[in-house]
Protein backbone atom coordinates (compact mmCIF):
# COMPACT_ATOMS: atom_id res chain seq x y z
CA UNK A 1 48.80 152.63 266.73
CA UNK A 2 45.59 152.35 265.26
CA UNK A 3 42.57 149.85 264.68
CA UNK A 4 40.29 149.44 261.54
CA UNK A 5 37.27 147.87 262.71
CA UNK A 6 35.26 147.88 259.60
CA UNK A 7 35.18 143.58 258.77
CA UNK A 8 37.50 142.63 255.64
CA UNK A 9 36.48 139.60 253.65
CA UNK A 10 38.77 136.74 251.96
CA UNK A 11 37.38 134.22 249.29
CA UNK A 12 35.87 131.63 251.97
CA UNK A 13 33.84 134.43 253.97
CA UNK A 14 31.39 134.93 251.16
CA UNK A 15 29.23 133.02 248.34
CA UNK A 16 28.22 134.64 245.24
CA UNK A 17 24.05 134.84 245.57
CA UNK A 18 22.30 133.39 242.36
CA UNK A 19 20.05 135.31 239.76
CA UNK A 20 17.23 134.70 237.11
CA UNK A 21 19.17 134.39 234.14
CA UNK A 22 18.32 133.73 230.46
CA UNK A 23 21.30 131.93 229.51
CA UNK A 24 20.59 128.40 227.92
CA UNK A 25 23.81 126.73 228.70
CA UNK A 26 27.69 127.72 229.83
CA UNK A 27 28.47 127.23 226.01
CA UNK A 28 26.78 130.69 225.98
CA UNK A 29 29.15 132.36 228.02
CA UNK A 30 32.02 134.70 226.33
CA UNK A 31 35.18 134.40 228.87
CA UNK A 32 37.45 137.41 227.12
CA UNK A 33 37.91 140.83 227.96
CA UNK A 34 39.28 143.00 226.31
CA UNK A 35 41.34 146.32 227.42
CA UNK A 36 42.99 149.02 226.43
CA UNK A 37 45.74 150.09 228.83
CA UNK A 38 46.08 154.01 230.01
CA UNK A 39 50.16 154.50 230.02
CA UNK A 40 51.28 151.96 226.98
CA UNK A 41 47.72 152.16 225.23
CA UNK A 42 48.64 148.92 223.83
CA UNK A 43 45.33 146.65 223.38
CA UNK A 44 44.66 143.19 224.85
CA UNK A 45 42.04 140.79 224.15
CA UNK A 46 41.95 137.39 225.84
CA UNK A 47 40.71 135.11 228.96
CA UNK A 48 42.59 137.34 232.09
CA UNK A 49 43.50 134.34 233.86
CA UNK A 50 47.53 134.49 234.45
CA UNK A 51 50.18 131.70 235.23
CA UNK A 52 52.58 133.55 237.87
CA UNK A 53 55.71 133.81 238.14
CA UNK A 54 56.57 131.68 240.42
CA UNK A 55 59.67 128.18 239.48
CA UNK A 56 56.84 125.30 238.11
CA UNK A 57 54.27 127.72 236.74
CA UNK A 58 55.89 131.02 235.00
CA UNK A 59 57.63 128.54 232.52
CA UNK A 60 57.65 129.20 228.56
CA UNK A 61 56.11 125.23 228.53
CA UNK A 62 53.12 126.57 230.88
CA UNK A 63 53.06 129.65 228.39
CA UNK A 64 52.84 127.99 225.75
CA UNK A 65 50.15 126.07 226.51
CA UNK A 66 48.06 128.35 228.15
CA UNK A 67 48.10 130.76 225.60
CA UNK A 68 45.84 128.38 223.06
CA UNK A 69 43.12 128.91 225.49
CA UNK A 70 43.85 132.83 225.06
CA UNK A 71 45.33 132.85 229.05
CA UNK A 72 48.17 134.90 229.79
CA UNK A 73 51.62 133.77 231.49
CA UNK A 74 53.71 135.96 233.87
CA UNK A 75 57.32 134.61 233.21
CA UNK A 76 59.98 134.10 236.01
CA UNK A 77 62.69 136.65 237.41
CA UNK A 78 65.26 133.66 235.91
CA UNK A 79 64.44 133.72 232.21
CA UNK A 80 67.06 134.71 230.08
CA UNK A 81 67.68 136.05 226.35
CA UNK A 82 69.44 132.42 225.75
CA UNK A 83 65.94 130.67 227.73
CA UNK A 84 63.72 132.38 224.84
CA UNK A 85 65.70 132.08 221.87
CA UNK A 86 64.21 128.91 221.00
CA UNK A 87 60.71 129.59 221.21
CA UNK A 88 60.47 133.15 221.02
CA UNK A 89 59.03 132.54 217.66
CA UNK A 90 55.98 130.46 219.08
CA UNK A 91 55.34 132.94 222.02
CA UNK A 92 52.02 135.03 221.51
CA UNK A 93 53.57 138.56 222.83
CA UNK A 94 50.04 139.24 223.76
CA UNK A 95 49.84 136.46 226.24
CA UNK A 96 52.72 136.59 228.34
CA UNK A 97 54.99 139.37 230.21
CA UNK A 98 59.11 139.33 231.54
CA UNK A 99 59.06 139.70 235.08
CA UNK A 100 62.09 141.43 236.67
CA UNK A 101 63.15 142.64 239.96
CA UNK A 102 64.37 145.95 241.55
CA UNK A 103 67.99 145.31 241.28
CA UNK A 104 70.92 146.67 238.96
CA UNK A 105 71.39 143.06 237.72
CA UNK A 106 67.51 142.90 236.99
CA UNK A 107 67.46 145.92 234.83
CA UNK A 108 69.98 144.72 232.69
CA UNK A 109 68.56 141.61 232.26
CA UNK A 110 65.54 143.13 231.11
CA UNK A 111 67.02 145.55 228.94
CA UNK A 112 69.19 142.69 227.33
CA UNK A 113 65.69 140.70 226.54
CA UNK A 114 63.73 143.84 225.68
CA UNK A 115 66.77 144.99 223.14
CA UNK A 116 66.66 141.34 221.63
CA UNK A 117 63.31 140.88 221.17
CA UNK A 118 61.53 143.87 220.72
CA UNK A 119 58.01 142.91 220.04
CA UNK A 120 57.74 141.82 223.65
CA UNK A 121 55.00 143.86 224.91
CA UNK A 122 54.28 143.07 229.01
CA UNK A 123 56.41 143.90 231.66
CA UNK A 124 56.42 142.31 235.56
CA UNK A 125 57.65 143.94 237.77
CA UNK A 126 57.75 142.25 240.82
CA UNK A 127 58.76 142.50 244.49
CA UNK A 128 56.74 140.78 248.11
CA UNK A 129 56.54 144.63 249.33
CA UNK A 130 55.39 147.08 246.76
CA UNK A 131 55.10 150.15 249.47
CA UNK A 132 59.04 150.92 249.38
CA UNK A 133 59.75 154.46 247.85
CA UNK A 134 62.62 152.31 245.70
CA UNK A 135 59.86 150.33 244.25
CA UNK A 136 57.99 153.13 242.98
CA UNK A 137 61.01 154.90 241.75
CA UNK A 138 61.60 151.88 239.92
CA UNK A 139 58.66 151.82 238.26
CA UNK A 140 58.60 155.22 236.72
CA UNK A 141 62.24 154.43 236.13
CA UNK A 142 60.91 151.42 233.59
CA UNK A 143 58.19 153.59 232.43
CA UNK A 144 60.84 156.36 231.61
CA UNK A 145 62.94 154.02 229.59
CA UNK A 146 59.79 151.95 227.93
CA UNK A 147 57.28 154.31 227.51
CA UNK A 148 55.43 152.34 225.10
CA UNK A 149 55.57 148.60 226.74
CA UNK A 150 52.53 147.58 228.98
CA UNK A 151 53.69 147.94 232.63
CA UNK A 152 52.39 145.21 235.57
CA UNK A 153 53.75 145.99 238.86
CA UNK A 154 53.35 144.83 242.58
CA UNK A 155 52.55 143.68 245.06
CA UNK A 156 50.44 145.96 247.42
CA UNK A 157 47.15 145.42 248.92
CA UNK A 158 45.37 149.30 249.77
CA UNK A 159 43.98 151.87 247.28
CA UNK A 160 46.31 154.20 247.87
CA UNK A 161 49.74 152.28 246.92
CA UNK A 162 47.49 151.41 244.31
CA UNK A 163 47.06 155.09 242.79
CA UNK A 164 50.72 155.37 243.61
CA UNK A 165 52.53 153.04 241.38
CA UNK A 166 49.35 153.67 238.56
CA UNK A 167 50.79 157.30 238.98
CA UNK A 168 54.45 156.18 238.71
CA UNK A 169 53.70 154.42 235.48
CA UNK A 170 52.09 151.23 236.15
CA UNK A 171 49.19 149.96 234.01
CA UNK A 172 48.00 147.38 235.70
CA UNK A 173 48.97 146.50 239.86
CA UNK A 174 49.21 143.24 241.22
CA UNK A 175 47.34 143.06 244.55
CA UNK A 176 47.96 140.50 246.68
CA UNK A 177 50.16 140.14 250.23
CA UNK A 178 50.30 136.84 251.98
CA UNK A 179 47.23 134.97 250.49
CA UNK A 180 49.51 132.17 248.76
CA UNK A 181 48.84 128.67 249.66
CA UNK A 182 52.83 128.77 249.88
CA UNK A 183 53.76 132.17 251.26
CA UNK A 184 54.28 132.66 254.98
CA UNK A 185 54.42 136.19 255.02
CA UNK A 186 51.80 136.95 257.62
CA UNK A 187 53.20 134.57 259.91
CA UNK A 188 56.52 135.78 259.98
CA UNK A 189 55.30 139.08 259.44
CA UNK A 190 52.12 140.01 260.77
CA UNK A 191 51.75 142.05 257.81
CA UNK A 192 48.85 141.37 255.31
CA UNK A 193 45.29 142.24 253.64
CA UNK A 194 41.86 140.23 252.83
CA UNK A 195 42.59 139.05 249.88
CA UNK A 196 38.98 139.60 248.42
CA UNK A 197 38.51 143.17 250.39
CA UNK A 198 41.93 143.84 248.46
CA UNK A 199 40.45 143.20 245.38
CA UNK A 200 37.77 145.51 245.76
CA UNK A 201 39.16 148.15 247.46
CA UNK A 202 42.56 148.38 244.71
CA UNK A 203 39.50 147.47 241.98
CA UNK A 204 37.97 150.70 242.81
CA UNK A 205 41.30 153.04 243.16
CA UNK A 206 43.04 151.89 239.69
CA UNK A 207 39.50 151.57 237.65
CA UNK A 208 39.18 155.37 238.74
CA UNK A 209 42.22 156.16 237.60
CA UNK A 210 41.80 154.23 233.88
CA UNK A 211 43.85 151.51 234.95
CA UNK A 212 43.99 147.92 235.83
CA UNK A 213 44.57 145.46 238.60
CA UNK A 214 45.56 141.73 238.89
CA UNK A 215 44.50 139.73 242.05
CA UNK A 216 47.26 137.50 242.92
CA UNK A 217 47.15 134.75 245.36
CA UNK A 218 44.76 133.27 247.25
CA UNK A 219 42.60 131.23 244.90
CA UNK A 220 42.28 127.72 245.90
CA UNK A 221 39.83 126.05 243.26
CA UNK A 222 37.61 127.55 240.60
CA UNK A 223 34.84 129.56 242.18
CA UNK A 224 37.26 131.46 244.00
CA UNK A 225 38.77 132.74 240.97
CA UNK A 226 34.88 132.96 240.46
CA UNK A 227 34.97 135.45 243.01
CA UNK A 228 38.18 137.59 242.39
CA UNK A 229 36.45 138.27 238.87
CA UNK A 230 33.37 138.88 240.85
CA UNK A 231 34.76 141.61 243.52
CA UNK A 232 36.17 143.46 240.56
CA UNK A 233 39.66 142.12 239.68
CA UNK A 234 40.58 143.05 235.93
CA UNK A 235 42.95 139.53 236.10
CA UNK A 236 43.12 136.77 238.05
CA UNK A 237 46.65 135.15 239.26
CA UNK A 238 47.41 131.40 240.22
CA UNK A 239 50.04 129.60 241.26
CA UNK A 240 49.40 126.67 243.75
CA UNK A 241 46.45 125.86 240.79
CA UNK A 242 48.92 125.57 238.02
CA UNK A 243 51.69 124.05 239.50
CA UNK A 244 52.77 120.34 239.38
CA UNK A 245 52.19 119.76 235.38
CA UNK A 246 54.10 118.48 233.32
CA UNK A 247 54.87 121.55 231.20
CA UNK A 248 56.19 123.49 234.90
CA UNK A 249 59.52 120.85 234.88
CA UNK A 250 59.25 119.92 238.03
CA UNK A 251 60.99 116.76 239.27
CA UNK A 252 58.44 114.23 239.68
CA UNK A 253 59.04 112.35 242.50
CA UNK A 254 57.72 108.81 243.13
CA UNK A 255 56.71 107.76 246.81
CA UNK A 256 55.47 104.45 247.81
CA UNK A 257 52.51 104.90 250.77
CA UNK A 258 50.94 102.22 253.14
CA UNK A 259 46.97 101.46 252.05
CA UNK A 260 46.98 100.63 255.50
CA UNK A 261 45.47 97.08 253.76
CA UNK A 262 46.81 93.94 254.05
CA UNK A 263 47.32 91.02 251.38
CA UNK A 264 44.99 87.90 252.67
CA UNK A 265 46.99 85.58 251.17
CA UNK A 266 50.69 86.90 251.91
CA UNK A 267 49.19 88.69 254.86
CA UNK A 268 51.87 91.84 253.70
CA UNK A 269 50.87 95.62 253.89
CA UNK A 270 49.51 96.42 250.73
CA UNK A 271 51.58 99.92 248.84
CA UNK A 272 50.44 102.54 246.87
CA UNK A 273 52.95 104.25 244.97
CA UNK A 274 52.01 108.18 244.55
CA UNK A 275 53.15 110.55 241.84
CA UNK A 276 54.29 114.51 243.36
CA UNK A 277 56.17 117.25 242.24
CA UNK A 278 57.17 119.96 244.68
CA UNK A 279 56.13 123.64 244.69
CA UNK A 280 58.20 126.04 246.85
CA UNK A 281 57.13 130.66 247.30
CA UNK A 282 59.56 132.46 245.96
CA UNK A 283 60.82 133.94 249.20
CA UNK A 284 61.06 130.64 250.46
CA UNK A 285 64.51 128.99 251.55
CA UNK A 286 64.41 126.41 248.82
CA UNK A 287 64.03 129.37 246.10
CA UNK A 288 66.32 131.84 247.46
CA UNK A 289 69.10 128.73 247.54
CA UNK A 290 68.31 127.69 243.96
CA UNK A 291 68.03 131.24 242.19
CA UNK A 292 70.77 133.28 244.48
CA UNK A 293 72.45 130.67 246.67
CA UNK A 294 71.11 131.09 249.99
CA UNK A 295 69.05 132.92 252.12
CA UNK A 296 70.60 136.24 252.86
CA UNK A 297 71.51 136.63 256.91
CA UNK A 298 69.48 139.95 256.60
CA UNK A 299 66.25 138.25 256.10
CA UNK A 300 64.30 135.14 256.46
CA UNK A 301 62.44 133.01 254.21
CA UNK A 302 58.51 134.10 253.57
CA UNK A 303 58.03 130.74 252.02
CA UNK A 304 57.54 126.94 252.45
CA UNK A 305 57.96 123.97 250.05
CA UNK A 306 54.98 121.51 249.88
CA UNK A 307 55.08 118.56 247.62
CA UNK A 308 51.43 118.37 245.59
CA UNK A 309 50.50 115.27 243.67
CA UNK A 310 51.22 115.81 240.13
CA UNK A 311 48.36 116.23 237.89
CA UNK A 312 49.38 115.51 234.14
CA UNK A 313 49.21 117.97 231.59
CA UNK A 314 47.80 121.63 232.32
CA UNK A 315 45.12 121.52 229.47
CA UNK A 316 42.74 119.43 231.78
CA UNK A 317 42.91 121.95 234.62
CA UNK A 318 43.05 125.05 232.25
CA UNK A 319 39.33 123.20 231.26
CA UNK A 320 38.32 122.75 234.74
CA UNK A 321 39.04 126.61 235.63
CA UNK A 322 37.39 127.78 232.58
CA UNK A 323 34.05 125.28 233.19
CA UNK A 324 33.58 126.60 236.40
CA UNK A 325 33.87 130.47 235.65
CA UNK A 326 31.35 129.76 232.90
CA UNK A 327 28.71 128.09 235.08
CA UNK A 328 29.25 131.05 237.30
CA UNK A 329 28.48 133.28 235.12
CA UNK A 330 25.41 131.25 234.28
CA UNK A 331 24.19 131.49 237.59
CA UNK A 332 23.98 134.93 237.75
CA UNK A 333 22.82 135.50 234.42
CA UNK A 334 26.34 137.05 232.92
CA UNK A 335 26.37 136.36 229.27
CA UNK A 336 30.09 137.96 229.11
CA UNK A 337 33.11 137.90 231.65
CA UNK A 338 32.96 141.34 232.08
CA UNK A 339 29.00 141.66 233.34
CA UNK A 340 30.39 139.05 236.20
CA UNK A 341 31.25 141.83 238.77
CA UNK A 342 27.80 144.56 238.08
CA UNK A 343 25.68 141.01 238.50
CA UNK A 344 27.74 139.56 241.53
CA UNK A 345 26.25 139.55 244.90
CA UNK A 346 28.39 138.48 247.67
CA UNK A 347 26.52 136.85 250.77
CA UNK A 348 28.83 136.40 253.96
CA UNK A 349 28.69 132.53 255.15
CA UNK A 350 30.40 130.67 257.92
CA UNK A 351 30.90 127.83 255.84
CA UNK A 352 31.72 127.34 252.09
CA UNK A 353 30.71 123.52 251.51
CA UNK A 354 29.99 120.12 253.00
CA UNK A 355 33.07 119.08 253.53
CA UNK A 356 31.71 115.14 255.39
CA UNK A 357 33.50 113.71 252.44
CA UNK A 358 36.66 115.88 251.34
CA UNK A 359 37.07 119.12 249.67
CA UNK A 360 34.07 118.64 247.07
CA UNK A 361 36.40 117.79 244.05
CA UNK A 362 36.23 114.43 241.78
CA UNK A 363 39.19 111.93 242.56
């Protein structure tokens, strides 16, 4: 046993300090990046914000809309060659990946897919523990057998795992254990990282290596995505703040609530009736009974189900995200996305925001 005593950050322990800056107005502000990556040396250009892929956000609806903004979509495990048949032909291959697990069964899926439609060019592979020697075996297996296909893989949260699976074949690692706003990992685990200390330290590791990294979960409104970009992070994941649209399918359920009012004249509680659509992890019990049936007597589920109100289309929030990473950058005087993290300085705080009247956000 051993103890790290040097003090690891998440999103809420810091605020990014403001600079002089000679930008006019966020209009100013040039959100894409664009990269070249080391293994497939396949080219991207676009905003490196990604839909994950997670039931209610990885969807080809969410994909499709997100990628007229130039933002990227991380499919889920569950797509099929029959799922994209129909709008395979509307996809941007630029702006979205197959995800796949470790499995026998996986593999062939993906083959199946990749064989069918060649000129997809992103690969996800994804797992909750990234530090098992079958993972990385996996990887380089998928590198070995599409050598020329751009290779995400993850999840692991230290610099060294990091090297690992960049090493194995991976071009860009997803970082992230535990931060979800529905993953209970570290409390039935233990086992987690900072999400924001993750960034930077697995920022550092693949950047020296001439890779790339995604930070995934965490992010619970738009300055902390602010703030991924800010410690370093090549992409930024969300899931909680894309889920609930319209385009994720979700059932929408309808819920009548007491105002806690009464009627004057009927002298009746008065009702609201609410709008929500739920939003499960994908090691939760509610996704490991829709997608394999139940939860396996070996493990337990990593996951809850919450029910969020639903918000509409996803163009609105897509807006929201993008406003506030442009003001950002406006505040510290980054005229591109990718000045963000050489101009960010992060000041540790013990609180974010006034919160006398909510969470800061318009009704």
């Amino acid at each position: 046993m051993r103890i790290e005593d040097e003090h690891k950050l998440d999103f809420a322990d810091v605020l990014i300090r403001p600079k002089r800056s000679t930008l006019k107005s966020r209009k100013d502000v040039d959100l894409n990046r664009t990269y070249t990556f080391r293994h497939s040396q396949k080219a991207y250009k676009g905003i490196p914000i990604m839909a994950a892929n997670m039931d209610g956000v990885g969807t080809i609806e969410i994909a499709l809309a997100l990628q007229k903004h130039g933002l990227f979509t991380c499919l889920v495990k569950t797509i099929t060659v029959d799922d994209l048949r129909p709008h395979i032909e509307n996809l941007d291959a630029e702006h979205f990946a197959i995800s796949t697990g470790t499995n026998m069964q996986d593999f062939e899926n993906l083959k199946t897919i990749l064989e069918a439609y060649p000129k997809i060019q992103f690969i996800c592979i994804d797992v909750a523990n990234g530090y098992s020697e079958h993972f990385g075996h996996f990887v380089h297996k998928v590198r070995s057998t599409f050598p020329n296909h751009t290779i995400i893989a993850g999840n692991v949260v230290t610099a060294d795992m990091t090297q690992e699976l960049i090493l194995r074949g991976a071009d860009i690692v997803k970082v992230g254990i535990g931060p979800g706003s529905v993953c209970t990992t570290r409390i039935q685990t233990g086992v987690g990282y900072p999400q924001l200390s993750a960034i930077i330290e697995c920022a550092e590791a693949a950047h020296g290596l001439g890779a790339h990294i995604i930070s995934d979960g965490g992010c619970t409104c738009p300055g902390d995505v602010a703030k991924a970009f800010g410690g370093g992070a090549d992409f930024v994941m969300l899931g909680g703040m894309f889920a609930g649209h319209d385009e994720g399918g979700g059932h929408i359920i309808l819920e009548k609530r007491n105002t806690g009012l009464v009627d004057l004249q009927t002298n009746e509680p008065i009702y609201e009736e609410k709008s929500f659509v739920k939003f499960y992890g994908m090691s939760s019990k509610t996704a490991m009974e829709k997608n394999y049936g139940e939860v396996a007597e070996y493990r337990s589920s990593e996951g809850k189900t919450v029910k969020l109100p639903y918000r509409g289309q996803v163009n609105s929030t897509v807006l929201d995200i993008l406003g506030g990473l442009r003001s950002t950058c406006t505040y510290v005087g980054a005229r591109h996305l990718k000045e963000l993290s050489r101009s960010t300085t992060f000041v540790r705080v013990a609180r974010q925001f006034n919160q006398v009247f909510g969470n800061g956000k318009d009704s």
